[in-house]
Protein backbone atom coordinates (compact mmCIF):
# COMPACT_ATOMS: atom_id res chain seq x y z
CA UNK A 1 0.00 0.00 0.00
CA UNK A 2 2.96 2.67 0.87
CA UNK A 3 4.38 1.22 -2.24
CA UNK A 4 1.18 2.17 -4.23
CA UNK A 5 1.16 5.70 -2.79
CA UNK A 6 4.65 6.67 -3.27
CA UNK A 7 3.94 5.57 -7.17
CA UNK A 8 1.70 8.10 -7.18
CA UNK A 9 2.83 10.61 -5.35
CA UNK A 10 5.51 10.73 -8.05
CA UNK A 11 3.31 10.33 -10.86
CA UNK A 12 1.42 13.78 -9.37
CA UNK A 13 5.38 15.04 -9.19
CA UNK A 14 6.17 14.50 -12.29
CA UNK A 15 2.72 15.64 -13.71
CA UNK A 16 3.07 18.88 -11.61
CA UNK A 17 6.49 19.23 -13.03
CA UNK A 18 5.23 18.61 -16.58
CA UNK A 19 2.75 21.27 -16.54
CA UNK A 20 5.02 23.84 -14.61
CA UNK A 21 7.58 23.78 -17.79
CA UNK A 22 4.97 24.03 -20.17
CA UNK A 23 3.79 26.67 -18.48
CA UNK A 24 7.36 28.62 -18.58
CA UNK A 25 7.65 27.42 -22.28
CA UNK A 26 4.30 29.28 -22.96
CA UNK A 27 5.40 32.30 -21.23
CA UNK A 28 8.78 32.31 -22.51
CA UNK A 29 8.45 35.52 -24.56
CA UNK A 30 7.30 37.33 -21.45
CA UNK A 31 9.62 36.07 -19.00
CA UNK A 32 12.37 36.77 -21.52
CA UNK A 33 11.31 40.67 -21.81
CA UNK A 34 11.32 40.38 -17.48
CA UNK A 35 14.85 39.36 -17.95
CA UNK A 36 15.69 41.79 -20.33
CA UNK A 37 14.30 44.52 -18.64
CA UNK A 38 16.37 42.91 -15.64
CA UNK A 39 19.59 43.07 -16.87
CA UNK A 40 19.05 46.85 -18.41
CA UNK A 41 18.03 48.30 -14.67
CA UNK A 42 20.76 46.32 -13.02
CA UNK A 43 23.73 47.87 -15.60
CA UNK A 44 22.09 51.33 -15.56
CA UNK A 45 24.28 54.11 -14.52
CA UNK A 46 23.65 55.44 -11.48
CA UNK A 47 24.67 59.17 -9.76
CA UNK A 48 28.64 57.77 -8.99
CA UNK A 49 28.53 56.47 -12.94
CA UNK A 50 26.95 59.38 -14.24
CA UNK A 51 29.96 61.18 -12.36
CA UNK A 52 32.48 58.88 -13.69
CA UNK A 53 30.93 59.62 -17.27
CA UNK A 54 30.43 63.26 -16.77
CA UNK A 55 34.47 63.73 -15.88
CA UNK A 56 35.74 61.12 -18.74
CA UNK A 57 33.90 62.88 -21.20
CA UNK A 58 35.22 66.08 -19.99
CA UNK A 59 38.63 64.25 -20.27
CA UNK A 60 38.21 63.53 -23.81
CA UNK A 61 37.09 67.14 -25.15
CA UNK A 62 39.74 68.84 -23.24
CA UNK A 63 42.36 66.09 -25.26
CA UNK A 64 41.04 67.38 -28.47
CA UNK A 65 40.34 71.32 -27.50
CA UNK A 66 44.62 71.15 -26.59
CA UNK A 67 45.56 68.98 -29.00
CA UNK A 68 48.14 71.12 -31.26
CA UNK A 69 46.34 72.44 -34.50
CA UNK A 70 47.20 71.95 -38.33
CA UNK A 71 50.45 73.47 -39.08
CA UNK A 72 50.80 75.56 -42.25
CA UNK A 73 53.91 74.44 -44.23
CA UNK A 74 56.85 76.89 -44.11
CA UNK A 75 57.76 77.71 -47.43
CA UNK A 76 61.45 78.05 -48.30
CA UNK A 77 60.66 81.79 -49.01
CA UNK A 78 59.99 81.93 -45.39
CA UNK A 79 62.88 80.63 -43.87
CA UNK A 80 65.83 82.61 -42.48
CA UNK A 81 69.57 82.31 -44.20
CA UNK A 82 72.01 80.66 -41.17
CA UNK A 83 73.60 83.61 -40.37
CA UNK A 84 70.76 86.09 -40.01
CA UNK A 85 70.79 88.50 -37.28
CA UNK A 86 67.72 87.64 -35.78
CA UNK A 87 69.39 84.28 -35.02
CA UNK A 88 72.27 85.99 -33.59
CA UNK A 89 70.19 87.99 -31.88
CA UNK A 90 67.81 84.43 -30.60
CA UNK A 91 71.09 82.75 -29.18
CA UNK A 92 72.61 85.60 -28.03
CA UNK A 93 69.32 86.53 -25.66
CA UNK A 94 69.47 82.46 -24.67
CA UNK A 95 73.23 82.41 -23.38
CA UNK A 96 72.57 85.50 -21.52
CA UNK A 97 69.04 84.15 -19.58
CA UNK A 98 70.69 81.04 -19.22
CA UNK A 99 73.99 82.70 -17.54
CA UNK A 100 71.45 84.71 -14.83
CA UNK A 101 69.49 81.70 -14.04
CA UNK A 102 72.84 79.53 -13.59
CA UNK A 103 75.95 81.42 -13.47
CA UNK A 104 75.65 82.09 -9.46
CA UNK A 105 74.32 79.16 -8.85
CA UNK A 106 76.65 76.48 -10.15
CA UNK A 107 79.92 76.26 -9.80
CA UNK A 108 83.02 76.53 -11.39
CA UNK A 109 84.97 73.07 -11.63
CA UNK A 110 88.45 73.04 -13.38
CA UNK A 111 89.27 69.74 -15.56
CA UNK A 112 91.80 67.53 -14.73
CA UNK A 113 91.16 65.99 -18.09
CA UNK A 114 91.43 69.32 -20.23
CA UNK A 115 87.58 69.26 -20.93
CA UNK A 116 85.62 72.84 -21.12
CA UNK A 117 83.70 73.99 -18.56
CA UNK A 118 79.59 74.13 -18.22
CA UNK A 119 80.26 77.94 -18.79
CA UNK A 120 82.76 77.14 -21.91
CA UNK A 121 80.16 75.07 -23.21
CA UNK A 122 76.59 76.69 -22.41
CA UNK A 123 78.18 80.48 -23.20
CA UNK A 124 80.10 79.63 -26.72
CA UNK A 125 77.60 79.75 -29.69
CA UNK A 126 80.22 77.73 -31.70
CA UNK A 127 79.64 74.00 -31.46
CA UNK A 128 82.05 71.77 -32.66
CA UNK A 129 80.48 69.54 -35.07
CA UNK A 130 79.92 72.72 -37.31
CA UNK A 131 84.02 72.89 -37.96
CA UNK A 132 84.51 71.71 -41.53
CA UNK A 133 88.23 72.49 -42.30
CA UNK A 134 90.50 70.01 -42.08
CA UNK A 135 94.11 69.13 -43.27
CA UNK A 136 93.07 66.84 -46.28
CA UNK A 137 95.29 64.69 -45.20
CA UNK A 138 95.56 60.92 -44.41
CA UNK A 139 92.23 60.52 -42.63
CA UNK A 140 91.19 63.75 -42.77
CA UNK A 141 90.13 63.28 -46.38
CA UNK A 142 86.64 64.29 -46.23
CA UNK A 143 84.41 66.17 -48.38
CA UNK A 144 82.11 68.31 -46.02
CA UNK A 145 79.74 69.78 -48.80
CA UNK A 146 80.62 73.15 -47.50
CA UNK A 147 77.41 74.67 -46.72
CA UNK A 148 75.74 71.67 -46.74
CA UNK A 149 78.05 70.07 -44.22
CA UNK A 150 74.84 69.89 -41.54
CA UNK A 151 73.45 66.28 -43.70
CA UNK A 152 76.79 64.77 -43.12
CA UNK A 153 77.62 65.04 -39.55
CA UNK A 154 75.50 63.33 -36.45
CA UNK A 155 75.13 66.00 -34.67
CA UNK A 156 72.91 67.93 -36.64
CA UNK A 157 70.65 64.97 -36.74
CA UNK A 158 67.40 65.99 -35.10
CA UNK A 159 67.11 62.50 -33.22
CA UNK A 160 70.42 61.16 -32.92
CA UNK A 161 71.97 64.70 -32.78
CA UNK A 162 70.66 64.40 -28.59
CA UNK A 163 73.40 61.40 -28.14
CA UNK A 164 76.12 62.42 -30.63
CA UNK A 165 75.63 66.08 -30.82
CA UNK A 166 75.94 66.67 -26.87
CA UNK A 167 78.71 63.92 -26.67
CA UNK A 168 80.66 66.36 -29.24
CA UNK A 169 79.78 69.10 -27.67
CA UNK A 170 81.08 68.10 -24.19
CA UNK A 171 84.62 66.43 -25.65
CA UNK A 172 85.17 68.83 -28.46
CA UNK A 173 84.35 66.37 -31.59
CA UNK A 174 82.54 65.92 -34.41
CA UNK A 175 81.00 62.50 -35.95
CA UNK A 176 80.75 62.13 -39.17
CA UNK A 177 79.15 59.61 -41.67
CA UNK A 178 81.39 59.03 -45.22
CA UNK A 179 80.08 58.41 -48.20
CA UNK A 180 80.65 55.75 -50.53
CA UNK A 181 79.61 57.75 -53.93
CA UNK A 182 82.92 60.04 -52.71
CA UNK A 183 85.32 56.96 -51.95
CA UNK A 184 85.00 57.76 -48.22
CA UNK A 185 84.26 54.24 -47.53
CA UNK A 186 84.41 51.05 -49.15
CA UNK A 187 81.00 49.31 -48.10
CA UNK A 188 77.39 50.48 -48.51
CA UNK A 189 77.49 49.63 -44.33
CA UNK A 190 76.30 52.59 -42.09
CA UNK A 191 79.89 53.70 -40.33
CA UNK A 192 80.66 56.56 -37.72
CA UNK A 193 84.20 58.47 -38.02
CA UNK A 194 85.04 61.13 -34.93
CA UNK A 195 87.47 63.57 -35.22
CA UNK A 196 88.93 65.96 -32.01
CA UNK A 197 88.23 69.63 -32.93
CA UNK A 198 90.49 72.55 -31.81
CA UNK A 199 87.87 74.80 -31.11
CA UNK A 200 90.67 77.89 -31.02
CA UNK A 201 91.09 77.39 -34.88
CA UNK A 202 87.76 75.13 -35.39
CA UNK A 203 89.87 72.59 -37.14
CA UNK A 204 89.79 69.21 -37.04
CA UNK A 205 92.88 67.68 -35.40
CA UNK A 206 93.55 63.49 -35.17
CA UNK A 207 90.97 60.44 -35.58
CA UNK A 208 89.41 59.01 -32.22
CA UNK A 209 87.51 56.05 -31.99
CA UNK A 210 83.60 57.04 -31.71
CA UNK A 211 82.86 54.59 -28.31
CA UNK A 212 85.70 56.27 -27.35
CA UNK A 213 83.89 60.16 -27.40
CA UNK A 214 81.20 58.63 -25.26
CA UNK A 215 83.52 57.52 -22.76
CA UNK A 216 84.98 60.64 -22.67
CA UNK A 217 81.76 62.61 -22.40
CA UNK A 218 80.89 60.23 -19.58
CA UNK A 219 84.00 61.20 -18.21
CA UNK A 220 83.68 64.78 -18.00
CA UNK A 221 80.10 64.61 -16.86
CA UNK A 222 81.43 62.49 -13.52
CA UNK A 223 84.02 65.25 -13.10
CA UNK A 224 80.91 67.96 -13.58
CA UNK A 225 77.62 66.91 -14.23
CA UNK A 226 76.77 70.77 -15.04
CA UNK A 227 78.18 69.89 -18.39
CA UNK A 228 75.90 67.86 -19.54
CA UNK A 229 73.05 70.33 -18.65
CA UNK A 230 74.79 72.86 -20.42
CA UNK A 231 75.63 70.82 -23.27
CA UNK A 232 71.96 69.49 -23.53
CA UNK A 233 71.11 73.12 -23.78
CA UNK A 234 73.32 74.38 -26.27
CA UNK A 235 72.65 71.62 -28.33
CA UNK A 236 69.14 72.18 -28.11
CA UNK A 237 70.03 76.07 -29.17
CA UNK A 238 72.08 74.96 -32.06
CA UNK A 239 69.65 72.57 -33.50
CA UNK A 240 66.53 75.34 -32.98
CA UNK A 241 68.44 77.99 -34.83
CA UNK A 242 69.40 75.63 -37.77
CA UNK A 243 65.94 74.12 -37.99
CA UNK A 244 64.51 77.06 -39.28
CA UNK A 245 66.81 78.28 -42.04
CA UNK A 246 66.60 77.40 -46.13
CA UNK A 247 69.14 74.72 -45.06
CA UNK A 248 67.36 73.34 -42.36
CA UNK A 249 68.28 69.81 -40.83
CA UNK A 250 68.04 66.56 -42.29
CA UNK A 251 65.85 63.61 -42.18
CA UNK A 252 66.36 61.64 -38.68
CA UNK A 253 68.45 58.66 -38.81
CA UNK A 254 68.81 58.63 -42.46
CA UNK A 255 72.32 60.14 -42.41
CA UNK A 256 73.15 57.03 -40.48
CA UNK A 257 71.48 54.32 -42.10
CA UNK A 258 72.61 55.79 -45.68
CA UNK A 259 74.78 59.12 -45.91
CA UNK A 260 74.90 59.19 -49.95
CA UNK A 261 70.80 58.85 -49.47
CA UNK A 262 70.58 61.54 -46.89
CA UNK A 263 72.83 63.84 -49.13
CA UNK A 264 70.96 63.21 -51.93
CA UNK A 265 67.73 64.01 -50.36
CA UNK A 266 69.08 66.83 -48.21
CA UNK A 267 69.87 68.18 -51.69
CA UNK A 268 67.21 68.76 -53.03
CA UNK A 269 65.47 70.89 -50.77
CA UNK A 270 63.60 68.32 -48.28
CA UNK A 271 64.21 68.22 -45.00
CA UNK A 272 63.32 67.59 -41.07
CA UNK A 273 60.54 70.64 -41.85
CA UNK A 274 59.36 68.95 -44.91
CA UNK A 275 58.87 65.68 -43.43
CA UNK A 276 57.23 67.35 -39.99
CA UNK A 277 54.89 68.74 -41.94
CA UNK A 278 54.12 65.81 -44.32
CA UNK A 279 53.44 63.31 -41.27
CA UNK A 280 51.82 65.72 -38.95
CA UNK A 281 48.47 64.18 -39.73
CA UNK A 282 49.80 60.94 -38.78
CA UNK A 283 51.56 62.49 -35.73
CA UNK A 284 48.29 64.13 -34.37
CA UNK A 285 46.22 60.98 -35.12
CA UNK A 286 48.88 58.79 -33.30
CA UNK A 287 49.22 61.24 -30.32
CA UNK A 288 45.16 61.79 -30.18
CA UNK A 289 44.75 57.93 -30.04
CA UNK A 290 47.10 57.12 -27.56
CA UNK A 291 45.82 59.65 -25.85
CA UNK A 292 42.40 58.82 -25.89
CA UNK A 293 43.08 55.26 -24.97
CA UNK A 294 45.06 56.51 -22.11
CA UNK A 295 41.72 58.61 -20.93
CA UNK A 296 39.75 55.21 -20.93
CA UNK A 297 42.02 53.18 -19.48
CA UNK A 298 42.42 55.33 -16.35
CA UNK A 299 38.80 56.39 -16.18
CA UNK A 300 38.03 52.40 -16.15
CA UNK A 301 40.85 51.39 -13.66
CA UNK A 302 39.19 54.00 -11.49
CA UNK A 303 35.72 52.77 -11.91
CA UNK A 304 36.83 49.41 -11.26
CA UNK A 305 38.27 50.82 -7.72
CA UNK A 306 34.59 51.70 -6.83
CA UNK A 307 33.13 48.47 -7.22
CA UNK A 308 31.21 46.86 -3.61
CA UNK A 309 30.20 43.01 -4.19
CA UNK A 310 27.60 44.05 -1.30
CA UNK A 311 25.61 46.29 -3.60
CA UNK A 312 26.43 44.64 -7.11
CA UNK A 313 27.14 41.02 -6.03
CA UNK A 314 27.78 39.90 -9.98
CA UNK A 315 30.73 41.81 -10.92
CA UNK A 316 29.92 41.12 -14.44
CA UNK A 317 27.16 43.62 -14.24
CA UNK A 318 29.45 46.18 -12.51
CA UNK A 319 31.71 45.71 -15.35
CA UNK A 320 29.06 46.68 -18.16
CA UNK A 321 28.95 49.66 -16.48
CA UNK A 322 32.46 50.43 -16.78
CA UNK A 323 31.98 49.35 -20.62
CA UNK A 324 29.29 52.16 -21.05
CA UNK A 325 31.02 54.77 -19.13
CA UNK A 326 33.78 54.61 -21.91
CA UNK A 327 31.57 53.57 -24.76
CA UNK A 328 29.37 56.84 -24.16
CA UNK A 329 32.14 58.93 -22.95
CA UNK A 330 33.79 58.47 -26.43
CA UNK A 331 30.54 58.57 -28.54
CA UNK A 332 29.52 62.07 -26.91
CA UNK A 333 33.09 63.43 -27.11
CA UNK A 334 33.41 62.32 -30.69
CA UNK A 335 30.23 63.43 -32.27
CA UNK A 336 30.83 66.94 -30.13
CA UNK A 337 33.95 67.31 -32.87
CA UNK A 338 31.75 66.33 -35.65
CA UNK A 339 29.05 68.65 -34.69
CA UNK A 340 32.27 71.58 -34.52
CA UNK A 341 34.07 70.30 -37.57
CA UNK A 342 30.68 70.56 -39.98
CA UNK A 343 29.98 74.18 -38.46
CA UNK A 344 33.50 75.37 -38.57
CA UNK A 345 33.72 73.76 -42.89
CA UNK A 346 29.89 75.75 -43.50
CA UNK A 347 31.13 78.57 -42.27
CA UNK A 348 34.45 78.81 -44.44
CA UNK A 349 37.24 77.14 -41.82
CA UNK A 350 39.37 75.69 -44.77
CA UNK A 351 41.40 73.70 -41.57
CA UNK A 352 37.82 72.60 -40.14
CA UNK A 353 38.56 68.94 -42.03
CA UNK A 354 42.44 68.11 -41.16
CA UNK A 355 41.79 69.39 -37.42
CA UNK A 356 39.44 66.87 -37.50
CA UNK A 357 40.60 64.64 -34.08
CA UNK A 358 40.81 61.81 -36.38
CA UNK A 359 42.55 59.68 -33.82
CA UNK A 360 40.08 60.28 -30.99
CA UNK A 361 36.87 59.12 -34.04
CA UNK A 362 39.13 55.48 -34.95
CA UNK A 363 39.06 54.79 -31.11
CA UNK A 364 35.55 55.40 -30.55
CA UNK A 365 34.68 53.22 -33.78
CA UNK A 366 36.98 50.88 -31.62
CA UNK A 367 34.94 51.41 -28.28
CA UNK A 368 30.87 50.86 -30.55
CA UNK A 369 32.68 47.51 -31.90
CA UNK A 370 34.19 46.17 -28.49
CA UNK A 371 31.89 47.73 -26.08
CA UNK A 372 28.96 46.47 -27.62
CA UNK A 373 30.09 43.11 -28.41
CA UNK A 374 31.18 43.16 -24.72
CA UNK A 375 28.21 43.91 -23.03
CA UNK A 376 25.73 41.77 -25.64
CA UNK A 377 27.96 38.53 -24.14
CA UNK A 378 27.31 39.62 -20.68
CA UNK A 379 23.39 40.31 -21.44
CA UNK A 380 23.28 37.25 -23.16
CA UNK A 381 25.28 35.10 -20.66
CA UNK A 382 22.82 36.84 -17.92
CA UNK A 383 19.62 35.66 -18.84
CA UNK A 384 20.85 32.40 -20.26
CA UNK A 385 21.74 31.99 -16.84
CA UNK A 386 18.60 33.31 -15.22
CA UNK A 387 16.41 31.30 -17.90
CA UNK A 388 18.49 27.84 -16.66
CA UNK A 389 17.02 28.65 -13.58
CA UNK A 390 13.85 29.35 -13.88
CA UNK A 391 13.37 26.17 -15.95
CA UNK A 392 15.37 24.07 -13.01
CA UNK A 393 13.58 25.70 -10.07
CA UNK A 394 10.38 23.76 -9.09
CA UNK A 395 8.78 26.62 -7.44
CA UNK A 396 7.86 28.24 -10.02
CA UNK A 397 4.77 28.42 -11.47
């Protein structure tokens, strides 16, 4: 008899059970929507996200408000011949600021070693990578292109002219890359030659081994590390007053990599200012990306800081909202510049187009394609979840 009843007791179970699914099955569109709506209220911003939105966005116009503008090329008409006065006049005004900030405040240590002085180095406009005459002897056989010496020797590089050029300027050198079109050298290979320079006469004087000029500039700097500021900053005078002559500088690295290349470009008229100018777009849209991407990152490690299992015990949820701090953050920044960029073009801004934050619009197209794949996972792993249970969970009707 307890047999009989327990039969069916289960049968009633199972029956029970049988019309409980059905009745979730039949309801499934509705309890869906309920989960839906679920999901949306529980990822909602609330005031601390709408704060965290509020300051990223404000973050991401202020990147492209600051971010440096669309530089009109300087035309060779423009530029300044490289001994102009007002270039005298430039350097001159330099060495003197830089002599009151420094000249009572550092002091005065004599050589053992027969290297210059901070004030030798900071207060002489001469540097020594500019001496071209030489004995035309032995090594010394060099053809400097005269006026066009600045392609030829490291230290007017506008990269590499930061190691070499202060190096020279703190052991009295110059570095130079021969060419193989003039029988300088024998190989296509990149190669370095460094020469002493008597800066009395601004001749060259005997052959040194080029590891051996950074040993000797490391030298000096341990007997004075004033030197080294003062060579940093007449190297960076040197380099500002040549940049914006008709010579101008050359191409960065190129000298090294291929000197009869460099010369032959440096030739015919293109240079560091050229190629500036030519890649700025691509400079701006690298530097407004990074930037941008910086922006979110911080703005979501911060979020992330904020996040109490007590109140949001899924973090998975908590995480959306990081996702759509960003996501919007970028969208309302980005279509703020779109908004400015059409005014500014209908009103006659002929820059309104290449100001365009470019960089800042490629990360937010980033941000829609991630963000949204991101949280649509998320949703969908949510009420997958949710919907497992309700079919599972017997007390529900």
């Amino acid at each position: 008899m307890n047999h009989e009843a327990e039969l069916w007791d289960d049968v009633s179970k199972s029956a029970h059970e049988e019309k409980r699914v059905i009745n979730v099955l039949e309801n499934a569109a509705t309890i869906l929507d309920d989960l839906d709506r679920q999901f949306e209220e529980r990822t909602s911003l609330n005031k601390l996200d709408v704060t965290f939105l509020m300051f990223a966005v404000t973050l991401q116009l202020l990147r492209i408000y600051l971010l440096p503008k669309f530089q009109e090329k300087l035309e060779d008409d423009e530029r300044l011949a490289h001994d102009d006065q007002s270039i005298k006049e430039m350097e001159r005004q330099n060495i003197e600021k830089y002599k009151e900030d420094h000249q009572n405040k550092w002091y005065t240590k004599k050589s053992e070693k027969g290297y210059r002085s901070w004030q030798e180095i900071a207060f002489t406009i001469k540097v020594p990578y500019d001496a071209t005459r030489h004995s035309g002897e032995g090594y010394n056989n060099r053809n400097m292109r005269g006026a066009k010496h600045r392609v030829k020797t490291l230290g007017h590089d506008p990269w590499l002219g930061w190691i070499f050029g202060v190096s020279n300027i703190i052991t009295d050198s110059i570095s130079i890359c021969p060419e193989y079109k003039l029988g300088e050298k024998s190989m296509r290979l990149p190669y370095v030659e460094s020469y002493m320079v008597d800066m009395s006469s601004f001749t060259w004087k005997e052959r040194i081994p080029t590891m051996q000029i950074f040993a000797n500039a490391i030298e000096s700097i341990k007997e004075d590390k004033h030197r080294l500021y003062a060579a940093v900053f007449a190297q960076s005078l040197h380099l500002t007053s040549d940049m914006y002559t008709k010579m101008g500088l050359q191409i960065p690295f190129l000298t090294l990599i291929d000197s009869d290349k460099a010369y032959e470009i440096y030739s015919s008229g293109y240079d560091y200012m050229d190629l500036k100018f030519d890649t700025q777009v691509l400079r701006r849209t690298t530097k407004s990306a990074a930037l941008a991407m910086l922006i979110n990152t911080i703005i979501g490690s911060i979020h992330a800081l904020f996040y109490n299992p007590n109140i949001e015990p899924e973090r998975d949820l908590y995480n959306v909202k990081t996702h759509k701090i960003i996501l919007y953050s970028n969208i309302i920044a980005t279509y703020s510049d779109i908004l400015q960029t059409a005014i500014k073009s209908v009103v006659g801004d002929a820059n309104a187009v290449i100001n365009f934050d470019l960089g800042g619009f490629l990360v937010t197209l980033y941000r829609i394609t991630h963000d949204v794949q991101f949280i649509q996972k998320i949703k969908e792993e949510f009420i997958i979840h949710k919907w497992e249970s309700i079919l599972m969970n017997n007390n529900y009707d």
